[in-house]
Protein backbone atom coordinates (compact mmCIF):
# COMPACT_ATOMS: atom_id res chain seq x y z
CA UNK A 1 46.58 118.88 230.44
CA UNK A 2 45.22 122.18 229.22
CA UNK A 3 41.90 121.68 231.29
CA UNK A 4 44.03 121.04 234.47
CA UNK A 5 45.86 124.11 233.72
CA UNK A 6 42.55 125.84 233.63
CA UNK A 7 41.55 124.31 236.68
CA UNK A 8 44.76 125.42 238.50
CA UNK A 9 43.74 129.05 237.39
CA UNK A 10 40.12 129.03 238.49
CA UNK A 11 40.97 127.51 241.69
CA UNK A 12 43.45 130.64 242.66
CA UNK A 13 40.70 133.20 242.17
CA UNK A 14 38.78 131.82 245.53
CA UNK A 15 41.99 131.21 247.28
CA UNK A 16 43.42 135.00 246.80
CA UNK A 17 39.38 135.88 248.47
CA UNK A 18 40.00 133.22 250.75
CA UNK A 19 43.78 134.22 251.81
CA UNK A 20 41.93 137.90 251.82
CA UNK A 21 39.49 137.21 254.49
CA UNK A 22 41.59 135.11 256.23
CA UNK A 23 43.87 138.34 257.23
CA UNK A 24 40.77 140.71 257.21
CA UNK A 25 39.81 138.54 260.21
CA UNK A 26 43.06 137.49 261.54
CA UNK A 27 44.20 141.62 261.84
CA UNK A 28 41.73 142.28 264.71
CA UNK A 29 42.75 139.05 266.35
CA UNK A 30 45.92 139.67 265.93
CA UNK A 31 45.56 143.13 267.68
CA UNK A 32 42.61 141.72 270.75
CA UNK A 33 45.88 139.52 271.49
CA UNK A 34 48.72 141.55 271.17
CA UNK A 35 46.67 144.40 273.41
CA UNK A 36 46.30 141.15 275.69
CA UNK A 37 49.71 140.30 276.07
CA UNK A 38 51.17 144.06 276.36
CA UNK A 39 49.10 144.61 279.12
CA UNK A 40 46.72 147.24 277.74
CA UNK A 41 43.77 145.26 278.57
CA UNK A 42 42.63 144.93 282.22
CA UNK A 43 43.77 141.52 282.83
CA UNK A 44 40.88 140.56 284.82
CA UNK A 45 38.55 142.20 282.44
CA UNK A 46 36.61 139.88 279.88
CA UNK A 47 38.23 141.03 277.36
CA UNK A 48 41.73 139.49 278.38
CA UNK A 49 40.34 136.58 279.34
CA UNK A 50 38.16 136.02 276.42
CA UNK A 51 41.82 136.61 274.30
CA UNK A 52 44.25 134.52 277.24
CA UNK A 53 41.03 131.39 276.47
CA UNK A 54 41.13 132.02 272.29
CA UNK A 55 44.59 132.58 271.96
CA UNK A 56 46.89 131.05 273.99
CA UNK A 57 46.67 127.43 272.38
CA UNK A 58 47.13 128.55 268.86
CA UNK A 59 49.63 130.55 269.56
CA UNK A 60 51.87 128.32 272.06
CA UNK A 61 53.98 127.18 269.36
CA UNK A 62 55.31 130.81 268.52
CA UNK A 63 55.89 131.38 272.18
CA UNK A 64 57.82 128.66 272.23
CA UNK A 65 59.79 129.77 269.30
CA UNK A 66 59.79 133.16 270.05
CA UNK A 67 61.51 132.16 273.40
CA UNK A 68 64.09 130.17 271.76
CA UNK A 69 64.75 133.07 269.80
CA UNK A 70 64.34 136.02 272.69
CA UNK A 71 61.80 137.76 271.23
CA UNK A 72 59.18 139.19 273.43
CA UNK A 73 56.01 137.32 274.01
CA UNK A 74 54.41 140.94 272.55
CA UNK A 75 55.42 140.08 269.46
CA UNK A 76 53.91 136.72 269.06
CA UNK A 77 50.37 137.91 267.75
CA UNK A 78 52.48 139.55 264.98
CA UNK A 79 54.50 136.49 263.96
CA UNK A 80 50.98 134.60 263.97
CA UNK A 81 50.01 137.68 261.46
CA UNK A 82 53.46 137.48 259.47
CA UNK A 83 52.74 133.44 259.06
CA UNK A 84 48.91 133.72 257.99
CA UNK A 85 50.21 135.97 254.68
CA UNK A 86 53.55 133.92 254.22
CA UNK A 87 51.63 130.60 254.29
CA UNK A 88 48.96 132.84 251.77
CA UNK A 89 51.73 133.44 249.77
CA UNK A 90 53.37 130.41 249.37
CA UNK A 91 50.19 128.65 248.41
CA UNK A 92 49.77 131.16 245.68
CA UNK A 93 53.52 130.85 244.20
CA UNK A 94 53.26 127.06 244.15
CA UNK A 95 50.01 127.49 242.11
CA UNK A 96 51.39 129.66 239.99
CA UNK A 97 54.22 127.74 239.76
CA UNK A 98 52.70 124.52 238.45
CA UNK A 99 50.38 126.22 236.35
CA UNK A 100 53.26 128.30 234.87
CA UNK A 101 55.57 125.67 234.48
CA UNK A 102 52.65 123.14 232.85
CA UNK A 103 51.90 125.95 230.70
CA UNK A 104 55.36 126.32 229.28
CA UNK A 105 55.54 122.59 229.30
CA UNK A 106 51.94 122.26 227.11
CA UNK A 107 53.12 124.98 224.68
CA UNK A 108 56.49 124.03 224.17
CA UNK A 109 55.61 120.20 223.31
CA UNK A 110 53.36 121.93 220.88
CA UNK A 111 55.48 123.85 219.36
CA UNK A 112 58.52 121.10 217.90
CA UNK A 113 61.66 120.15 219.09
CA UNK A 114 63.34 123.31 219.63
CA UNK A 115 61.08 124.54 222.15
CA UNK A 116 61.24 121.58 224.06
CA UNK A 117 64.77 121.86 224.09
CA UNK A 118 64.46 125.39 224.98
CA UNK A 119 62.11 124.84 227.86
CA UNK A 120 64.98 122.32 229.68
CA UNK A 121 67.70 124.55 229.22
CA UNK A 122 65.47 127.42 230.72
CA UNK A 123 64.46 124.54 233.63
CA UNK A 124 68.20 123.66 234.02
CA UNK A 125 69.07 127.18 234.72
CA UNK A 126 66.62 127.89 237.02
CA UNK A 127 67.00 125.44 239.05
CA UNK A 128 70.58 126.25 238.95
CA UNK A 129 69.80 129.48 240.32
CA UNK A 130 67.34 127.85 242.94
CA UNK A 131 70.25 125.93 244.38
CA UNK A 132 72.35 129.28 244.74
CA UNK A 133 69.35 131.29 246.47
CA UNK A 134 68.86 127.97 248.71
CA UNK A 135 72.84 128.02 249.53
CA UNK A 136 72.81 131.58 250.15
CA UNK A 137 69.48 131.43 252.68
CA UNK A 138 70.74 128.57 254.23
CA UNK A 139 73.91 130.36 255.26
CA UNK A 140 71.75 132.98 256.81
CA UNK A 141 70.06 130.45 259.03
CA UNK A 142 72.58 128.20 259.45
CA UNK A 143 70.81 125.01 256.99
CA UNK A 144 74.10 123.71 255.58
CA UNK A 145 73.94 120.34 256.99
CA UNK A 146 70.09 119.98 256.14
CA UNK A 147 68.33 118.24 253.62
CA UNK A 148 67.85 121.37 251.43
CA UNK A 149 71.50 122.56 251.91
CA UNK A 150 72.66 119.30 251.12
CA UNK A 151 71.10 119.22 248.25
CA UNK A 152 71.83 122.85 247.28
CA UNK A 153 75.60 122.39 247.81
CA UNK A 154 76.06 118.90 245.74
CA UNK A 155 73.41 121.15 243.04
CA UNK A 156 75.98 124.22 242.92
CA UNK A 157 79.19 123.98 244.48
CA UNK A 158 80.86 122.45 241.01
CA UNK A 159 80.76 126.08 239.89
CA UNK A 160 80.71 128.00 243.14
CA UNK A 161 84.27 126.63 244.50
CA UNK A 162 85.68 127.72 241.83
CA UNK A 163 84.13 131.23 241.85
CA UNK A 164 85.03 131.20 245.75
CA UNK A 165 89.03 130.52 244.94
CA UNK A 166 88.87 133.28 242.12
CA UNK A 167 86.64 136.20 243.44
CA UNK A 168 88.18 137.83 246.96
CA UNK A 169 85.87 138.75 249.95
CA UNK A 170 84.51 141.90 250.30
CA UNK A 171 85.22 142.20 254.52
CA UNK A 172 82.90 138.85 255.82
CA UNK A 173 80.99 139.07 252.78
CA UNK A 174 81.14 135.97 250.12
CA UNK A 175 80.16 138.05 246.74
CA UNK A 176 80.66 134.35 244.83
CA UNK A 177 76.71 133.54 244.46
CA UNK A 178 75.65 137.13 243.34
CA UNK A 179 78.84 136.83 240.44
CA UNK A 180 77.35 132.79 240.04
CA UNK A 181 73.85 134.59 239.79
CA UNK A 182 74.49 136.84 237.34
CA UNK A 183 76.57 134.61 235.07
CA UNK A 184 74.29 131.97 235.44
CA UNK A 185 71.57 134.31 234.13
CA UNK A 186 74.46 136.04 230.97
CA UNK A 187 74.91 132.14 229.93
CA UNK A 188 71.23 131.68 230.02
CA UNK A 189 70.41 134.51 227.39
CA UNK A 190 73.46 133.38 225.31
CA UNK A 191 72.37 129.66 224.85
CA UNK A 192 68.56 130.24 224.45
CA UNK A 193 69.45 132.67 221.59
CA UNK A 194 72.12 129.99 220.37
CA UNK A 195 69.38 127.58 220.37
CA UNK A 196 66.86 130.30 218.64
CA UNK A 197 63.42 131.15 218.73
């Protein structure tokens, strides 16, 4: 396990360079396109054209969701932009994640009993407070009959209905998942120290 662990590390060095150039080259395009679409370019001129020819396919599913949405079609080479460094960054997190989490996981079975039991009560928390962040971006975009709220509500509604009955509204805001948040994190630090180093 510990030489996949080092292999998980040595393989993020050359995607961070690669996620790197990949904006380095996608700003520029990102600009030819948007100067394309707002009409700055002469759109008879090469220049447009060359852009309208490169561009438009790749891009066709962000028009379409950018119409959906009512965004201008200006703003699609920036979307294109926003998703090259969000799809950058998500690869990175879940590398860092499972080399993280094996890491924790190889020390911990190392290290005796206690640490194992340790390392799932951390895990159980977290993912605790996974299910709250999910519930509380799901409500934002309106997920709660999805597969992820689903899940998130069966993971964290035992201690978020109650919450919800207790804590009163602040206007149209539900303050029950920050309180959950918090308390979950409180009754994290008091049973890892019950449990001891």
């Amino acid at each position: 396990m510990a030489d996949f662990i080092l292999l998980l590390h040595i393989i993020r060095i050359p995607l961070q360079i690669g996620i790197a150039i990949a904006l380095l080259v996608a700003a520029p395009l990102t600009l030819w396109a948007w100067l394309e679409r707002s009409r700055r370019l002469n759109p008879f001129g090469a220049a447009a054209r060359s852009a309208r020819r490169l561009f438009d396919l790749p891009l066709r599913p962000l028009d379409r969701l950018a119409a959906r949405f009512g965004a201008p079609r200006t703003s699609v080479p920036w979307w294109g932009l926003l998703a090259v460094l969000l799809i950058g960054a998500l690869l990175l997190g879940v590398i860092d994640f499972v080399r993280d989490t094996l890491s924790y996981a190889y020390y911990a079975t190392h290290q005796g009993p206690y640490s194992v039991l340790r390392l799932v009560v951390g895990w159980t928390f977290s993912i605790l407070q996974l299910g709250v962040m999910a519930r509380v971006i799901m409500s934002w975009i309106g997920g709660h009959y999805t597969v992820v709220g689903r899940a998130a509500t069966a993971l964290t509604e035992w201690f978020l209905g109650p919450l919800r009955r207790v804590l009163p509204t602040i206007g149209m805001i539900d303050i029950s998942p920050i309180v959950a948040w918090f308390l979950l994190s409180l009754l994290r630090s008091v049973v890892l120290d019950a449990i001891g180093a």
